[in-house]
Protein backbone atom coordinates (compact mmCIF):
# COMPACT_ATOMS: atom_id res chain seq x y z
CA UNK A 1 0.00 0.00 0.00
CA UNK A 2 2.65 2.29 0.58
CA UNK A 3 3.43 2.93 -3.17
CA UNK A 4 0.07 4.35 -3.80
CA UNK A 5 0.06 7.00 -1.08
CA UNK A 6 3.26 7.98 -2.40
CA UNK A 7 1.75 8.45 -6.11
CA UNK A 8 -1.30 10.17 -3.94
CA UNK A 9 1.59 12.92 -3.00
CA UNK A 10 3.28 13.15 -6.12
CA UNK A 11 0.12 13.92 -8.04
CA UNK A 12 -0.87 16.45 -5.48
CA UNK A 13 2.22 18.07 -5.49
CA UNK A 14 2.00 18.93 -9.34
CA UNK A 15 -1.30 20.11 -8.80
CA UNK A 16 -0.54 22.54 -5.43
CA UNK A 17 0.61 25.50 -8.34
CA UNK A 18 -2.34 24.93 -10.58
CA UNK A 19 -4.86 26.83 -8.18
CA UNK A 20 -2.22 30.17 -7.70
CA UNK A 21 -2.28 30.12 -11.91
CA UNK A 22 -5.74 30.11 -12.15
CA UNK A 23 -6.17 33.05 -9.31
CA UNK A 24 -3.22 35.36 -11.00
CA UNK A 25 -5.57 34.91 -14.66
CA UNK A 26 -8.55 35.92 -12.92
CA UNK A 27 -6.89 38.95 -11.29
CA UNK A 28 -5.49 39.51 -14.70
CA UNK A 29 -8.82 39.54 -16.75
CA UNK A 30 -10.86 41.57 -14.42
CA UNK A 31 -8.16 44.07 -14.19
CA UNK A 32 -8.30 44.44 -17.87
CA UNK A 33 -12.18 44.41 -18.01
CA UNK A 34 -11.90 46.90 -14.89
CA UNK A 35 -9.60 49.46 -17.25
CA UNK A 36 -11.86 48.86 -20.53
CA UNK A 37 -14.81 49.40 -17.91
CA UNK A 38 -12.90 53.37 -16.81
CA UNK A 39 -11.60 54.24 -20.48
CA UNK A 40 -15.39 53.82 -21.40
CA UNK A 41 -16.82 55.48 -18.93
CA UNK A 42 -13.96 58.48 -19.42
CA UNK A 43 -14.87 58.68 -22.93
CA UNK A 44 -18.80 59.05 -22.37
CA UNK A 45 -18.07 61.58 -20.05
CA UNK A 46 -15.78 63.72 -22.43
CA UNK A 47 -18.10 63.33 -25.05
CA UNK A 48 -20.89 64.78 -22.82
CA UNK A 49 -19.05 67.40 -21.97
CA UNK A 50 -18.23 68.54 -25.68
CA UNK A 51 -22.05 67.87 -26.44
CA UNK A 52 -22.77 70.54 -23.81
CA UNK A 53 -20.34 72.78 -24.67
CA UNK A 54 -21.17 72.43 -28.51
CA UNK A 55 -25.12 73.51 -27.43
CA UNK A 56 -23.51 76.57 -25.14
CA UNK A 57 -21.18 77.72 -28.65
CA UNK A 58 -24.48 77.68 -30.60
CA UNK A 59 -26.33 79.04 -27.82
CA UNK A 60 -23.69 82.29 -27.58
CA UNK A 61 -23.25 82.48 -31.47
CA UNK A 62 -27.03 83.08 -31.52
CA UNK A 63 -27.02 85.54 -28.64
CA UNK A 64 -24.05 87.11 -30.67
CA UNK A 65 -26.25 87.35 -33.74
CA UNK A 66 -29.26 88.98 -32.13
CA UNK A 67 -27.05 91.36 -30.37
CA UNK A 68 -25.33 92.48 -33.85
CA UNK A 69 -28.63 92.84 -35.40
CA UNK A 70 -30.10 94.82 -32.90
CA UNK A 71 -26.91 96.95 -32.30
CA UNK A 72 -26.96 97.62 -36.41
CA UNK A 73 -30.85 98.40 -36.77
CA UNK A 74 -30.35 100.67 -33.78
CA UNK A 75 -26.99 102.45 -34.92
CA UNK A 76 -27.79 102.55 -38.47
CA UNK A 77 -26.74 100.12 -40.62
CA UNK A 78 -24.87 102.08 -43.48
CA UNK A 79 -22.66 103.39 -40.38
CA UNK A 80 -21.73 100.27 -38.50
CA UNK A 81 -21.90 97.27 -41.21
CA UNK A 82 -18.22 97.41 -42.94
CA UNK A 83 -16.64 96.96 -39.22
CA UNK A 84 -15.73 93.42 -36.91
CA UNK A 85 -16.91 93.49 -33.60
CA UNK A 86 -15.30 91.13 -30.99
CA UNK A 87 -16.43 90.80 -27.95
CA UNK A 88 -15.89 88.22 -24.73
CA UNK A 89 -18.53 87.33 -22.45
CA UNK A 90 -18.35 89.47 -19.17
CA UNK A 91 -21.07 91.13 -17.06
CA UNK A 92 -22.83 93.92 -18.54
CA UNK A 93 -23.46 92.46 -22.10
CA UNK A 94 -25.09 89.93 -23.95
CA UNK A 95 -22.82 86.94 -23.46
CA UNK A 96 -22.29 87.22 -19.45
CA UNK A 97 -24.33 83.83 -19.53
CA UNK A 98 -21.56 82.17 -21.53
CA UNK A 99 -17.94 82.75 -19.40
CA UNK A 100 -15.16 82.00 -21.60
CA UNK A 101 -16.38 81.88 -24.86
CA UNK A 102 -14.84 84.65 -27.63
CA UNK A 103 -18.10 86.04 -30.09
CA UNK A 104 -17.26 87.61 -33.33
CA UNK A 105 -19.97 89.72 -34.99
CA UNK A 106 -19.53 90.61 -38.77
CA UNK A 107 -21.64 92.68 -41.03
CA UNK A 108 -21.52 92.74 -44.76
CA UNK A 109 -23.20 94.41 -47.29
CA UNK A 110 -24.80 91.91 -50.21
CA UNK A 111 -26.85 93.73 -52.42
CA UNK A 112 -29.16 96.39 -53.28
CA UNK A 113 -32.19 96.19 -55.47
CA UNK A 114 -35.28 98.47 -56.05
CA UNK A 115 -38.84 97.09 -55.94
CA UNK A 116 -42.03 99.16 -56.65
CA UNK A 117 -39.86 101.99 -56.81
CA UNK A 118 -38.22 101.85 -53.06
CA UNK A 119 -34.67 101.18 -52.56
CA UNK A 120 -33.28 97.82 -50.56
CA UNK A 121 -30.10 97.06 -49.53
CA UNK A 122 -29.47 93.90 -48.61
CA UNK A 123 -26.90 93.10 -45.46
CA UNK A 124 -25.45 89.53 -43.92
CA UNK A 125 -24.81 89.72 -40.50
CA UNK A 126 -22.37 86.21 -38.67
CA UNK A 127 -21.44 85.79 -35.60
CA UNK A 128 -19.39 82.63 -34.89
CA UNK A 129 -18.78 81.75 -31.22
CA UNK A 130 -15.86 79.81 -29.69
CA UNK A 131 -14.23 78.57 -26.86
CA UNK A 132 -10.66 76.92 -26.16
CA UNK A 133 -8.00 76.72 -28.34
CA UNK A 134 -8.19 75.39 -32.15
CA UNK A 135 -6.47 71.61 -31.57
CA UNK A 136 -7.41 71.31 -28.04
CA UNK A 137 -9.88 68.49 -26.86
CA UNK A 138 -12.13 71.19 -25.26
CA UNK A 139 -12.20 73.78 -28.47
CA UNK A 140 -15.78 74.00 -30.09
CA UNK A 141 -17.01 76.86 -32.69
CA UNK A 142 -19.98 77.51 -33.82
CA UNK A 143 -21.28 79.70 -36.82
CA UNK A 144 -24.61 81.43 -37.51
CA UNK A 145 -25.98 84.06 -40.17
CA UNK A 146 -28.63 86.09 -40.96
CA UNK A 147 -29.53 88.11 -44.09
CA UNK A 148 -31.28 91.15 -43.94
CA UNK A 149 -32.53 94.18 -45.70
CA UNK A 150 -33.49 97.80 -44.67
CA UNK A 151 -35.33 99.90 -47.15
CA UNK A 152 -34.05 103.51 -47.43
């Protein structure tokens, strides 16, 4: 009997390491599930972010565009149109809902045409909004225009 006990040992020696194997490629895979798991979650969160931000450009280029056609209907138009206007949010303007974000206004003149004997000219007013730095992860733009005309 004495051979077989010994065999009994021998087996279960080349088994003992099997066990510590099979722990170190568990550890392994859920670590790598566990970093797939954070990258994922890292990316939905950046792209969430630019989403938002992408909404608050359009939002401020908008707010840009109403401010440049109310400043040019108020100023007069054939005074005002052939200049850039830049201007940064802050407090005291149109844009102090939008921190950070640089709004360009421009105003060009299109046309003119006569109809029924009155006189039209025809302007194009953009204002494109932006924030961060062009080639940064957290730079978005955003780009709106309006036509208009004022009879003289």
């Amino acid at each position: 009997m004495r051979p077989r006990l010994h065999s009994n040992l021998n087996r279960a020696r080349k088994q003992a390491g099997f066990a510590l194997v099979f722990a170190i490629f568990v550890l392994v895979a859920l670590s790598a599930l566990g970093v797939y798991v954070v990258s994922i979650s890292t990316t939905q969160h950046q792209t969430s972010s630019l989403a938002i931000q992408t909404a608050r450009a359009l939002s401020a280029a908008r707010a840009g565009l109403e401010w440049g056609v109310y400043t040019e209907l108020q100023l007069g138009v054939d005074t005002t149109c052939n200049s850039d206007t830049v201007f940064s949010a802050g407090t005291g303007n149109a844009l102090a809902a939008f921190p950070g974000f640089s709004v360009t206004t421009t105003c060009e003149a299109v046309t003119n045409y006569t109809e029924g004997g009155d006189n039209f000219d025809v302007y194009r007013l953009s204002s494109v909004a932006s924030f961060g730095a062009f080639g940064s992860p957290e730079f978005v733009a955003r780009r709106v225009q309006v036509n208009f005309e004022v009879g003289l």
